[in-house]
N, C-alpha and C. Protein backbone atom coordinates (compact mmCIF):
# COMPACT_ATOMS: atom_id res chain seq x y z
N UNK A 1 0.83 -1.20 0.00
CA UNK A 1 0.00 0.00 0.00
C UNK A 1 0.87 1.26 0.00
N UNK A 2 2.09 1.18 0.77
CA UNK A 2 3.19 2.55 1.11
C UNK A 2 3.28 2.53 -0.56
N UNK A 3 3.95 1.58 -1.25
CA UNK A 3 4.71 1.67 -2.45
C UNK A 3 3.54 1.79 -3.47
N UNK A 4 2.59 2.09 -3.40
CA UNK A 4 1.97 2.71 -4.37
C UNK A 4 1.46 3.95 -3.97
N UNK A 5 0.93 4.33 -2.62
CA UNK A 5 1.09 5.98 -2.49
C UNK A 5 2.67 6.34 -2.77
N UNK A 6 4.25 6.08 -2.90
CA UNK A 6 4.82 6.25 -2.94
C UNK A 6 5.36 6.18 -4.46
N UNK A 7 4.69 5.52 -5.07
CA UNK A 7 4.47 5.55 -6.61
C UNK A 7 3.84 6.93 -6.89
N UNK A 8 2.91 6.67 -6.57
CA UNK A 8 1.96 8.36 -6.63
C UNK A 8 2.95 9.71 -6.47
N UNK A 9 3.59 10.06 -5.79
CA UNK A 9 4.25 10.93 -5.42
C UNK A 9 5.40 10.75 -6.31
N UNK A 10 6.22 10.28 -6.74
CA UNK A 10 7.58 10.20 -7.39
C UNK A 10 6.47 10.23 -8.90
N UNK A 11 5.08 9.92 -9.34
CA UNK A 11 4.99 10.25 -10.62
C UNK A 11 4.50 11.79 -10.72
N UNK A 12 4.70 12.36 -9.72
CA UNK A 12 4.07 14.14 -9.21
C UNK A 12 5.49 14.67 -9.44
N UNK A 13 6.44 13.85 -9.04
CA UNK A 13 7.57 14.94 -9.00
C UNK A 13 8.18 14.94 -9.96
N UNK A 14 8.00 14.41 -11.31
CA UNK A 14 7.99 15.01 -12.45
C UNK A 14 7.74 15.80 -12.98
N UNK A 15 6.77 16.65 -12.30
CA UNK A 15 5.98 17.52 -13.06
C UNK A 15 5.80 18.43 -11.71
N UNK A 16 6.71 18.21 -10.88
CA UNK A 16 6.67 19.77 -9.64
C UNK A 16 7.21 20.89 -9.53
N UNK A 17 8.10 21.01 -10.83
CA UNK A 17 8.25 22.56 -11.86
C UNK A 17 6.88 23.29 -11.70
N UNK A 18 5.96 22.49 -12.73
CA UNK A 18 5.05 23.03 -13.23
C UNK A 18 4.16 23.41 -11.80
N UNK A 19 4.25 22.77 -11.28
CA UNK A 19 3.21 23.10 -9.97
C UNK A 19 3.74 24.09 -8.91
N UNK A 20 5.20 24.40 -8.65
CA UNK A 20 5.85 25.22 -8.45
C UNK A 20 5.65 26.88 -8.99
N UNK A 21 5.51 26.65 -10.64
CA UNK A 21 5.19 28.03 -11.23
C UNK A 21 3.54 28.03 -11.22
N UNK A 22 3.11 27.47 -10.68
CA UNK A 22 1.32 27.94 -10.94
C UNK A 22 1.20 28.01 -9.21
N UNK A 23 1.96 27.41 -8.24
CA UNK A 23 1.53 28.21 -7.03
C UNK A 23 2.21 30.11 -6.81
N UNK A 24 3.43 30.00 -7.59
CA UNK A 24 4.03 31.45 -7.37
C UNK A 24 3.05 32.29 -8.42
N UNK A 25 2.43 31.55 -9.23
CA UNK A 25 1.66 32.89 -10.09
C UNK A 25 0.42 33.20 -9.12
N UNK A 26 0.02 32.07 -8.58
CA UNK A 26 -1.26 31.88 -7.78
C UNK A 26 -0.60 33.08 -6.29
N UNK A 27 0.44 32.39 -5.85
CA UNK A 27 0.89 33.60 -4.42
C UNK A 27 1.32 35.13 -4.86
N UNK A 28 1.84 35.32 -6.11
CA UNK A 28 1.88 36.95 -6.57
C UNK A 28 0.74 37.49 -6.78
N UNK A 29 -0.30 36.82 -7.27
CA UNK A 29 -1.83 37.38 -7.74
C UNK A 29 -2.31 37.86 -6.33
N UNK A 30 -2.46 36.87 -5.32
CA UNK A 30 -2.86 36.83 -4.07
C UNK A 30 -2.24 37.73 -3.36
N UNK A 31 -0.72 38.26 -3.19
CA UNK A 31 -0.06 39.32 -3.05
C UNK A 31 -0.08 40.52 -3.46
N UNK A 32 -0.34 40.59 -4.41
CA UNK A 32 -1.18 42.02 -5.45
C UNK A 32 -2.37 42.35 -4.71
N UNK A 33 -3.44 41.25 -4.74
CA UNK A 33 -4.69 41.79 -4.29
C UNK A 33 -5.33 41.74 -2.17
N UNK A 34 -3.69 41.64 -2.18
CA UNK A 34 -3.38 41.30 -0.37
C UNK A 34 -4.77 40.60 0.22
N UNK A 35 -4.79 39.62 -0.40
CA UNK A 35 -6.15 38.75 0.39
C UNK A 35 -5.44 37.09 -0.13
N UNK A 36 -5.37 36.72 1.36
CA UNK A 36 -5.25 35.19 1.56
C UNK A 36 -6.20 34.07 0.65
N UNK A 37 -7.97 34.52 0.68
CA UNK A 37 -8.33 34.00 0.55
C UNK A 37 -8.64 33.24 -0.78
N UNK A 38 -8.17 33.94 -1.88
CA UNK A 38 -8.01 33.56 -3.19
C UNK A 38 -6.94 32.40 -3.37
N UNK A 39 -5.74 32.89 -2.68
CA UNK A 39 -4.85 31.10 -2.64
C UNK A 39 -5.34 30.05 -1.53
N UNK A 40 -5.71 30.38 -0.93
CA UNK A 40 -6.36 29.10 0.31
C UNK A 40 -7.50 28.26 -0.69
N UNK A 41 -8.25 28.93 -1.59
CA UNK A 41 -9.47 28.14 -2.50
C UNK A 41 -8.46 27.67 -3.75
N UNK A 42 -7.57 28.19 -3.96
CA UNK A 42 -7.22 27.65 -5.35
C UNK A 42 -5.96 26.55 -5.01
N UNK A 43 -5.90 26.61 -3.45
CA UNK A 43 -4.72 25.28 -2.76
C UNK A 43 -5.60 24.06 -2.70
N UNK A 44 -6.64 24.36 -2.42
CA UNK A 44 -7.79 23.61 -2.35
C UNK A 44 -8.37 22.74 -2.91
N UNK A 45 -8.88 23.49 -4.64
CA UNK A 45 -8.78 22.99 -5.70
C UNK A 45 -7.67 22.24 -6.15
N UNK A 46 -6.64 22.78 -6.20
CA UNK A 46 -5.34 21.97 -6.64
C UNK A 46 -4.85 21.19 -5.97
N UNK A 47 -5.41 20.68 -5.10
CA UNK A 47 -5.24 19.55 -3.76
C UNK A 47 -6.06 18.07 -4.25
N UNK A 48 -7.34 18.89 -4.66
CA UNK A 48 -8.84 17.72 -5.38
C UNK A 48 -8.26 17.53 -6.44
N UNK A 49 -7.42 18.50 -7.26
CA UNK A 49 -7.14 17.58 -8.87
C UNK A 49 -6.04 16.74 -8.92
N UNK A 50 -5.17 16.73 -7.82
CA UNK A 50 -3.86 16.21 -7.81
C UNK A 50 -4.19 14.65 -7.80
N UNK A 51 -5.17 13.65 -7.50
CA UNK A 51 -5.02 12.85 -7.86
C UNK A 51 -5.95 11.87 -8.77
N UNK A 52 -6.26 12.92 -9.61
CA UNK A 52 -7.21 12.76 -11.03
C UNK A 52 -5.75 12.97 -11.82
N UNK A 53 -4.82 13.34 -11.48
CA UNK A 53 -3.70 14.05 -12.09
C UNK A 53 -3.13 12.48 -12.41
N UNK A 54 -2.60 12.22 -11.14
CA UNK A 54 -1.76 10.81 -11.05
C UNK A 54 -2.71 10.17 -12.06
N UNK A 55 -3.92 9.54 -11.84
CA UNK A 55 -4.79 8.51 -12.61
C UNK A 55 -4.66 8.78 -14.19
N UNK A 56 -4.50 10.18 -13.99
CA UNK A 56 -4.16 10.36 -15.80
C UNK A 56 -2.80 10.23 -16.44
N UNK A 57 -1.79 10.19 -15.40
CA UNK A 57 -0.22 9.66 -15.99
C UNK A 57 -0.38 8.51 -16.00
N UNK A 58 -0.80 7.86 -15.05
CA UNK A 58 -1.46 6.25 -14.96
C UNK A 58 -1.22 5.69 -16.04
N UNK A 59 -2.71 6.44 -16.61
CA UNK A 59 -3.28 6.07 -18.00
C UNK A 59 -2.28 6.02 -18.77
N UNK A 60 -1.87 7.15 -19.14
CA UNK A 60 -0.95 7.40 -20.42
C UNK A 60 0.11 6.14 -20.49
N UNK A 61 0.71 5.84 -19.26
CA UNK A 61 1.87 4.48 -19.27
C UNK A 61 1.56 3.57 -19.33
N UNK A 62 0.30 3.31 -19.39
CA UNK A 62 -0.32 1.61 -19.20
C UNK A 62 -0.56 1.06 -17.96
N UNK A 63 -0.42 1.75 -16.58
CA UNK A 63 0.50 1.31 -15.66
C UNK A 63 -1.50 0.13 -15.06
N UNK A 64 -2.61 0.70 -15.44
CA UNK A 64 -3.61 -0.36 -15.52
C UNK A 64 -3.07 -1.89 -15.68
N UNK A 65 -2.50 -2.10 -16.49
CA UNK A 65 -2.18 -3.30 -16.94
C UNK A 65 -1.26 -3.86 -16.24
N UNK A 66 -0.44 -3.36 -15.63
CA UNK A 66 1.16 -3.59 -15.27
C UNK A 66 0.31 -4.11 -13.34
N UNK A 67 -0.51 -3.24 -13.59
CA UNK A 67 -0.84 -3.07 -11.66
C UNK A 67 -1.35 -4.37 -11.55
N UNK A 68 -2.30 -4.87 -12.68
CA UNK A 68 -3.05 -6.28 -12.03
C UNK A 68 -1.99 -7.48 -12.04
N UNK A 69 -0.76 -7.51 -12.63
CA UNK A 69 -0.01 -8.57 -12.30
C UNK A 69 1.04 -8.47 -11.25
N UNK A 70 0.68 -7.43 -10.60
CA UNK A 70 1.43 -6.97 -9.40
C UNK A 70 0.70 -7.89 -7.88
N UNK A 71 1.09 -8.41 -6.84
CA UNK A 71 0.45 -9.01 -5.63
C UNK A 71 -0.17 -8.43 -5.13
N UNK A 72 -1.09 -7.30 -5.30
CA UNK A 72 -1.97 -6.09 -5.57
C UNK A 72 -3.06 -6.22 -5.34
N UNK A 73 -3.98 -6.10 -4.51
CA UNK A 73 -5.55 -6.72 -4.55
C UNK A 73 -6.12 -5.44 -5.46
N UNK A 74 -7.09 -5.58 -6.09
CA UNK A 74 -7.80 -4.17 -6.91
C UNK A 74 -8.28 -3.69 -5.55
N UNK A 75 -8.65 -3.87 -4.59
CA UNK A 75 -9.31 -3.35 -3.54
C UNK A 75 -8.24 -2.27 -2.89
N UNK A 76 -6.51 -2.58 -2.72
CA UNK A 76 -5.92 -1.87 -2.24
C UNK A 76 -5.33 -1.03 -3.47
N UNK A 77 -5.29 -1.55 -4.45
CA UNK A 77 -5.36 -0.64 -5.83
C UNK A 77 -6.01 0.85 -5.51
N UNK A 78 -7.54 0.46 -5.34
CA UNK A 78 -8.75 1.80 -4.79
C UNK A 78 -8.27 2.37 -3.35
N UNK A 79 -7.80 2.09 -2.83
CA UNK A 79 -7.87 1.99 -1.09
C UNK A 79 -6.79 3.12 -1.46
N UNK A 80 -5.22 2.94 -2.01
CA UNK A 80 -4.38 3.58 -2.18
C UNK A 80 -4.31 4.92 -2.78
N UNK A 81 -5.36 4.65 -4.14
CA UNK A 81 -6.14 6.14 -3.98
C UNK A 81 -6.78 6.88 -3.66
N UNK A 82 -7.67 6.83 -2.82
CA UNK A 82 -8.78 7.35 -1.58
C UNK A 82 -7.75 7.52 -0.71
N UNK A 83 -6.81 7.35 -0.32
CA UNK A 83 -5.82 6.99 0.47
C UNK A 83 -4.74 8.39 -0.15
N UNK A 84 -4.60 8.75 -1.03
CA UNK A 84 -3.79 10.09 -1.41
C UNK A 84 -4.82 10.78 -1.74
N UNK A 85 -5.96 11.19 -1.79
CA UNK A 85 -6.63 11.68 -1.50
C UNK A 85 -6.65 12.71 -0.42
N UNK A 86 -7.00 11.54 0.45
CA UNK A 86 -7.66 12.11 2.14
C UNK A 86 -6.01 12.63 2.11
N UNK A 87 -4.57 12.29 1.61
CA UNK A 87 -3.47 13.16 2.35
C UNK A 87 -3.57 14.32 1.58
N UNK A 88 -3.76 14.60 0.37
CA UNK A 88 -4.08 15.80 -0.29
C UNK A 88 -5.05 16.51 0.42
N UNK A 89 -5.96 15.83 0.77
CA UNK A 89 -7.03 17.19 1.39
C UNK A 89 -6.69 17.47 2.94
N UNK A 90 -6.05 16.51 3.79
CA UNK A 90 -5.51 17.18 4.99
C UNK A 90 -4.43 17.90 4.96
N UNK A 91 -3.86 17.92 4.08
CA UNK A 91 -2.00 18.80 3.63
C UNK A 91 -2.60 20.01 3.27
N UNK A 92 -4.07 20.30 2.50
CA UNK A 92 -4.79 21.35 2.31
C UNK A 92 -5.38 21.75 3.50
N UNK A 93 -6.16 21.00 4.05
CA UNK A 93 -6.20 21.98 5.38
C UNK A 93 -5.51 22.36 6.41
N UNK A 94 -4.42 22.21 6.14
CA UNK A 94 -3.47 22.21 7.24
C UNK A 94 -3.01 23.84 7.14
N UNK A 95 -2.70 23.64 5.85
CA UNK A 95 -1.95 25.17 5.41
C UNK A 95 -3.16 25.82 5.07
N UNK A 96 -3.97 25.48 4.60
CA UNK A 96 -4.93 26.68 4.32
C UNK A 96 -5.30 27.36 6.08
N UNK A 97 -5.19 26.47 6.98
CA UNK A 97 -5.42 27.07 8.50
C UNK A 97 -4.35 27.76 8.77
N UNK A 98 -3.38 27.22 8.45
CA UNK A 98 -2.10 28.09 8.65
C UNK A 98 -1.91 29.56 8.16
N UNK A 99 -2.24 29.51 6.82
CA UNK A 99 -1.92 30.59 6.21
C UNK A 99 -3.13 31.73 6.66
N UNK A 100 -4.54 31.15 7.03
CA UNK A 100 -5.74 32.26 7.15
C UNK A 100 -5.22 32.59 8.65
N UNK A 101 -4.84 31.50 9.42
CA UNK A 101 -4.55 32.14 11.21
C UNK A 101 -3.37 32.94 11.37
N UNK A 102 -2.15 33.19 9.96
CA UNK A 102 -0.88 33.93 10.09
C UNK A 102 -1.54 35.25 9.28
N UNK A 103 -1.95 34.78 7.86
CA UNK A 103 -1.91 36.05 7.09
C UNK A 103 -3.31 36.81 7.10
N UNK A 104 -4.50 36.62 7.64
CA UNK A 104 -5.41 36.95 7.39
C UNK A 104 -5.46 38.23 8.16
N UNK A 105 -5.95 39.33 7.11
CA UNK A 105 -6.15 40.82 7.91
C UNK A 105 -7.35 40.76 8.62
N UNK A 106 -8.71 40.27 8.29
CA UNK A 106 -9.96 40.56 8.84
C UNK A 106 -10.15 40.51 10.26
N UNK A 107 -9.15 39.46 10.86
CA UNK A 107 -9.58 39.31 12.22
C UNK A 107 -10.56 37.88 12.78
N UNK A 108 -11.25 37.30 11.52
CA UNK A 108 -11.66 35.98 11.83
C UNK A 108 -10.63 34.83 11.89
């Protein structure tokens, strides 16, 4: 189960350039218009697509095919993704609390 959330992540860090320059365009925009709350929703979002993301490099390699002759139940197949999931959306709330309880002007 580790080595396929751990699959998941090493096929992300291929492509964590790109996610690198779309959070700094996302934190300068948010810096311009000095409100937190525009990157806390769009960390958010980009938290939910990150592993529609993986399923679609997936795809592209075949890696469907490769997984069922692996000692793999399809059950922990699913499990492993629901499973980077729920860490994507708690890594999102973590910092999105972080960032509204450090940077937020309003006072809530």
């Amino acid at each position: 189960m580790l080595g396929l959330i751990y699959k998941d992540f090493a096929v992300l860090k291929r492509s964590l350039w790109f996610f690198g320059l779309w959070f700094l365009a996302f934190g300068l925009f948010c810096g311009y218009l000095s409100s937190v709350d525009f990157f806390c929703g769009a960390l958010s979002v980009f938290c939910a697509v990150l592993p529609l993301t993986t399923l679609s490099y997936d795809s592209q390699c075949g890696w469907e095919g490769y997984a069922l002759t692996l000692p793999v139940s399809r059950r922990a197949l699913a499990l492993s993704r629901y499973l980077l999931a729920l860490i994507f959306t708690v890594a999102s709330v973590i910092v999105n609390f972080i960032l509204r309880f450090f940077l937020a002007q309003d006072g809530s």
